[in-house]
PDB file of N, CA and C in Angstrom:
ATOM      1  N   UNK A   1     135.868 126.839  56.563  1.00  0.00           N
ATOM      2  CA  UNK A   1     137.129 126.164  56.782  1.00  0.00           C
ATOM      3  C   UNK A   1     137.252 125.791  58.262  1.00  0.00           C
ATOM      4  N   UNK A   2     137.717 124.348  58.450  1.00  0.00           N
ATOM      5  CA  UNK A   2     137.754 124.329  59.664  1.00  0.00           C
ATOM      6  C   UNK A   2     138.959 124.291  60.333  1.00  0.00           C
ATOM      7  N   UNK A   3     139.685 124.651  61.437  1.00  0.00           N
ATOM      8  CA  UNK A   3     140.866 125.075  62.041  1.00  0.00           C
ATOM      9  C   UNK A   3     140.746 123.468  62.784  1.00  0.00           C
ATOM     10  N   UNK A   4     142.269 123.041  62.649  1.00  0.00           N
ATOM     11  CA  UNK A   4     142.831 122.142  63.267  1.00  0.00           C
ATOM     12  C   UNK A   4     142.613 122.048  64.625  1.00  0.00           C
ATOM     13  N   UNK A   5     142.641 120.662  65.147  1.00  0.00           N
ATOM     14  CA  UNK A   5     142.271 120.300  66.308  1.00  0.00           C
ATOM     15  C   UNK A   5     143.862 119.925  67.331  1.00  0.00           C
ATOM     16  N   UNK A   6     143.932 120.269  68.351  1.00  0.00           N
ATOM     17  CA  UNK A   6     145.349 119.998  69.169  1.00  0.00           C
ATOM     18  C   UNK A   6     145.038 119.762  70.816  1.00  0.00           C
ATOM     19  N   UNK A   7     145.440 118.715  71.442  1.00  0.00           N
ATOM     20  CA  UNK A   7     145.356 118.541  72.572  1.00  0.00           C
ATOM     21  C   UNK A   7     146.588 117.580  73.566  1.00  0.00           C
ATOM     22  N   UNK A   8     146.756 118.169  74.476  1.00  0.00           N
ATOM     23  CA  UNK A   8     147.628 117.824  75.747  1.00  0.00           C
ATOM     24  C   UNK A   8     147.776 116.599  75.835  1.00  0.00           C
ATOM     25  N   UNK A   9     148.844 116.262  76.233  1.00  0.00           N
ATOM     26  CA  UNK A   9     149.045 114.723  77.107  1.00  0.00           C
ATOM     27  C   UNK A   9     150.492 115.562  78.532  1.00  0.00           C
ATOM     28  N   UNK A  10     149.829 114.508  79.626  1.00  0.00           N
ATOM     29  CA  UNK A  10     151.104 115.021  80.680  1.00  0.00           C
ATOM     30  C   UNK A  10     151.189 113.329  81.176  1.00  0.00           C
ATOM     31  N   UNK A  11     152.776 113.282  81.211  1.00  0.00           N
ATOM     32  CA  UNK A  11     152.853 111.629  81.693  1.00  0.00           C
ATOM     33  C   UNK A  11     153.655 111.748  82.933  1.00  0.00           C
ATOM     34  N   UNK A  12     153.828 111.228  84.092  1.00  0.00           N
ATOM     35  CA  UNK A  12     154.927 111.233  85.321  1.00  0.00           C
ATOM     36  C   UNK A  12     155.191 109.860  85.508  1.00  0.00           C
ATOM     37  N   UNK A  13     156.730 110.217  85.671  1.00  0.00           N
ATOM     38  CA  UNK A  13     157.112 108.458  85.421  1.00  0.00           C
ATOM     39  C   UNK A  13     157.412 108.159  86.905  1.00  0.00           C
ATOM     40  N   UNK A  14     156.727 107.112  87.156  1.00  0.00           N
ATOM     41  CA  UNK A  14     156.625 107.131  89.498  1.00  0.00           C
ATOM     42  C   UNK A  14     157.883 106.647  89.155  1.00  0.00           C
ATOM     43  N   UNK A  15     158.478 106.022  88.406  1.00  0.00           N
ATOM     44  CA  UNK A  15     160.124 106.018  89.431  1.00  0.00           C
ATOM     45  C   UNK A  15     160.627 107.112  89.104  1.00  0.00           C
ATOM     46  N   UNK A  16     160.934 108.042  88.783  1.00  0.00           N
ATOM     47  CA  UNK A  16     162.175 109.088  88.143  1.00  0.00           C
ATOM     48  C   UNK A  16     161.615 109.980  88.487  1.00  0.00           C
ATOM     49  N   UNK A  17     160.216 110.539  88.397  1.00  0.00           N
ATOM     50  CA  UNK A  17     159.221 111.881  89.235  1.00  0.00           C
ATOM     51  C   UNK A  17     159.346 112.630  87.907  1.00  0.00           C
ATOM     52  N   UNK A  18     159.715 111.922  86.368  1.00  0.00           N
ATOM     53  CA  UNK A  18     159.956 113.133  85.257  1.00  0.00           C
ATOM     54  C   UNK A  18     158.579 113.411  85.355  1.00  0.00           C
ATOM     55  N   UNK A  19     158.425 114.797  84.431  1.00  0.00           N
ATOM     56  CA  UNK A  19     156.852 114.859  84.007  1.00  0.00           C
ATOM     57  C   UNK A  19     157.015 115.049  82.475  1.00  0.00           C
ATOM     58  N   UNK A  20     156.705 114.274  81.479  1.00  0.00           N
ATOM     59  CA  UNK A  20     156.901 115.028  79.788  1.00  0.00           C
ATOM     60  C   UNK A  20     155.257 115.642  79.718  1.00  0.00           C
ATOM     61  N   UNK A  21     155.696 116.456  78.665  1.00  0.00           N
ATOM     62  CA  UNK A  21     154.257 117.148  78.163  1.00  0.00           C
ATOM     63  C   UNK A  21     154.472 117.313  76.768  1.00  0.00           C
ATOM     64  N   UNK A  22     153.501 117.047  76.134  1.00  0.00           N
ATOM     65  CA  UNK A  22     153.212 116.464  74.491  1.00  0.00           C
ATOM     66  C   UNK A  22     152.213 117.616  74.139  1.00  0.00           C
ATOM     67  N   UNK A  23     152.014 117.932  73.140  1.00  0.00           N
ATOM     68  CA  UNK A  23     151.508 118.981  72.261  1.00  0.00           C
ATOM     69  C   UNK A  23     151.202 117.628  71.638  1.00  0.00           C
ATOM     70  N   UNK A  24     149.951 117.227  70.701  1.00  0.00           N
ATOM     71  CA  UNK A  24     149.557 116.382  69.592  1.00  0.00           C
ATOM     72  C   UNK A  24     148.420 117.047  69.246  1.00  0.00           C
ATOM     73  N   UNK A  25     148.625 116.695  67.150  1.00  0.00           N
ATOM     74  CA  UNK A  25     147.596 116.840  66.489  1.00  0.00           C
ATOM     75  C   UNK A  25     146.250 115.993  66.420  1.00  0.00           C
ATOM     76  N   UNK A  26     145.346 116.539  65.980  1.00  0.00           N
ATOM     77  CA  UNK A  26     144.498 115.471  65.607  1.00  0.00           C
ATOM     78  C   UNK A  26     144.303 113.803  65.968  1.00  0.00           C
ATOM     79  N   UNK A  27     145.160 113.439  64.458  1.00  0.00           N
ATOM     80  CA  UNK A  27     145.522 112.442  64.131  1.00  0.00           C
ATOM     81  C   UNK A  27     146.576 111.628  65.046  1.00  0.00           C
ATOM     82  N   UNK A  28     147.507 112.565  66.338  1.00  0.00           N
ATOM     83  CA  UNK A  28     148.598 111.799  67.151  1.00  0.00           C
ATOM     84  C   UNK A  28     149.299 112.293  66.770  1.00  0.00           C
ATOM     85  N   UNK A  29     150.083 112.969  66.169  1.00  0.00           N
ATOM     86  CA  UNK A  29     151.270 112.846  65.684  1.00  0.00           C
ATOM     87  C   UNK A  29     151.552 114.307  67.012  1.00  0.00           C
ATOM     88  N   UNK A  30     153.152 114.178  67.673  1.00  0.00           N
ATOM     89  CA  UNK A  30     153.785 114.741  68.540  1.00  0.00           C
ATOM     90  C   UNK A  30     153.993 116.322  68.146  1.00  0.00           C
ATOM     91  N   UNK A  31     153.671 117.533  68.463  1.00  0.00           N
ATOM     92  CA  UNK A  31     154.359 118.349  67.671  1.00  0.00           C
ATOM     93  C   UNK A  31     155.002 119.241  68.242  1.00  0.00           C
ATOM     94  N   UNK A  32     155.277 118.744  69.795  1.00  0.00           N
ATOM     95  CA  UNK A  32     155.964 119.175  70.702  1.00  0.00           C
ATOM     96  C   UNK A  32     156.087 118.377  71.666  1.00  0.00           C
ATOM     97  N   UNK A  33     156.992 118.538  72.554  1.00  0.00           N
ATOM     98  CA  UNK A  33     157.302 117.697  73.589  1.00  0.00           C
ATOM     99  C   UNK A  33     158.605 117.954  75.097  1.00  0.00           C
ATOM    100  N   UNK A  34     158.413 118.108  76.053  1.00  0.00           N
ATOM    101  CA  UNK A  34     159.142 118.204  77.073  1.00  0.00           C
ATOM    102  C   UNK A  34     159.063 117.509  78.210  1.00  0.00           C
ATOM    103  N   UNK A  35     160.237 117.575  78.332  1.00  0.00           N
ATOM    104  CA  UNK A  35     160.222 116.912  79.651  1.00  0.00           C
ATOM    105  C   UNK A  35     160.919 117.731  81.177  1.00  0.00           C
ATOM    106  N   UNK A  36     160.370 117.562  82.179  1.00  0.00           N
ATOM    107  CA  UNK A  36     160.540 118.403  83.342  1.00  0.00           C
ATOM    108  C   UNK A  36     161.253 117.354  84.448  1.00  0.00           C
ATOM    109  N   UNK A  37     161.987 117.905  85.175  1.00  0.00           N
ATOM    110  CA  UNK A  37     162.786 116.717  85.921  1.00  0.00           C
ATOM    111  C   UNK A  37     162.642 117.916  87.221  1.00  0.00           C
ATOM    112  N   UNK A  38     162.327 116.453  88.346  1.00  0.00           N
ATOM    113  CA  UNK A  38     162.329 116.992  89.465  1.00  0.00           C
ATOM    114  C   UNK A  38     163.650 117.691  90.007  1.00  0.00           C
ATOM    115  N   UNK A  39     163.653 118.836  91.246  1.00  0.00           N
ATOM    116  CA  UNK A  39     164.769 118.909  91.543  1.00  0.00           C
ATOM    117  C   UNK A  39     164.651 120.224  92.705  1.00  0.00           C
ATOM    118  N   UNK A  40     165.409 120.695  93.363  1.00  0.00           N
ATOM    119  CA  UNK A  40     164.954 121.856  94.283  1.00  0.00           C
ATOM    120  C   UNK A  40     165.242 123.300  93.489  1.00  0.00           C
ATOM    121  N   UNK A  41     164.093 124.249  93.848  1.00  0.00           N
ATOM    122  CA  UNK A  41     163.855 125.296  93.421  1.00  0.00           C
ATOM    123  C   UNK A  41     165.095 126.130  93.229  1.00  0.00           C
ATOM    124  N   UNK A  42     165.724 126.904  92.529  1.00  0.00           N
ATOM    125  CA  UNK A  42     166.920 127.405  92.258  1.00  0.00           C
ATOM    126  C   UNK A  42     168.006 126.561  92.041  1.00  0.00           C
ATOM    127  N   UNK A  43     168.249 125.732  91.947  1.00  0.00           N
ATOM    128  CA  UNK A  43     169.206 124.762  90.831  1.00  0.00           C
ATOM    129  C   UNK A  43     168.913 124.576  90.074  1.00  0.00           C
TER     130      UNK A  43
END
């Protein structure tokens, strides 16, 4: 049996400084997803 395949994506958007990060299967499909927003440490 073979165990499913899963790999990373990290995107930064140069105007906004977001960073999302994607979990995807195989095939693409999303099976997680976040996004990180710049900002100073302790706020």
């Amino acid at each position: 049996m073979e165990s499913p395949s899963y790999f990373g994506e990290v995107d930064i958007d140069g105007h906004s400084g977001d960073l999302t990060v994607r979990l995807r299967a195989e095939g693409g499909k999303v099976l997680f997803s976040k996004v990180l927003r710049p900002g100073r440490v302790g706020q």
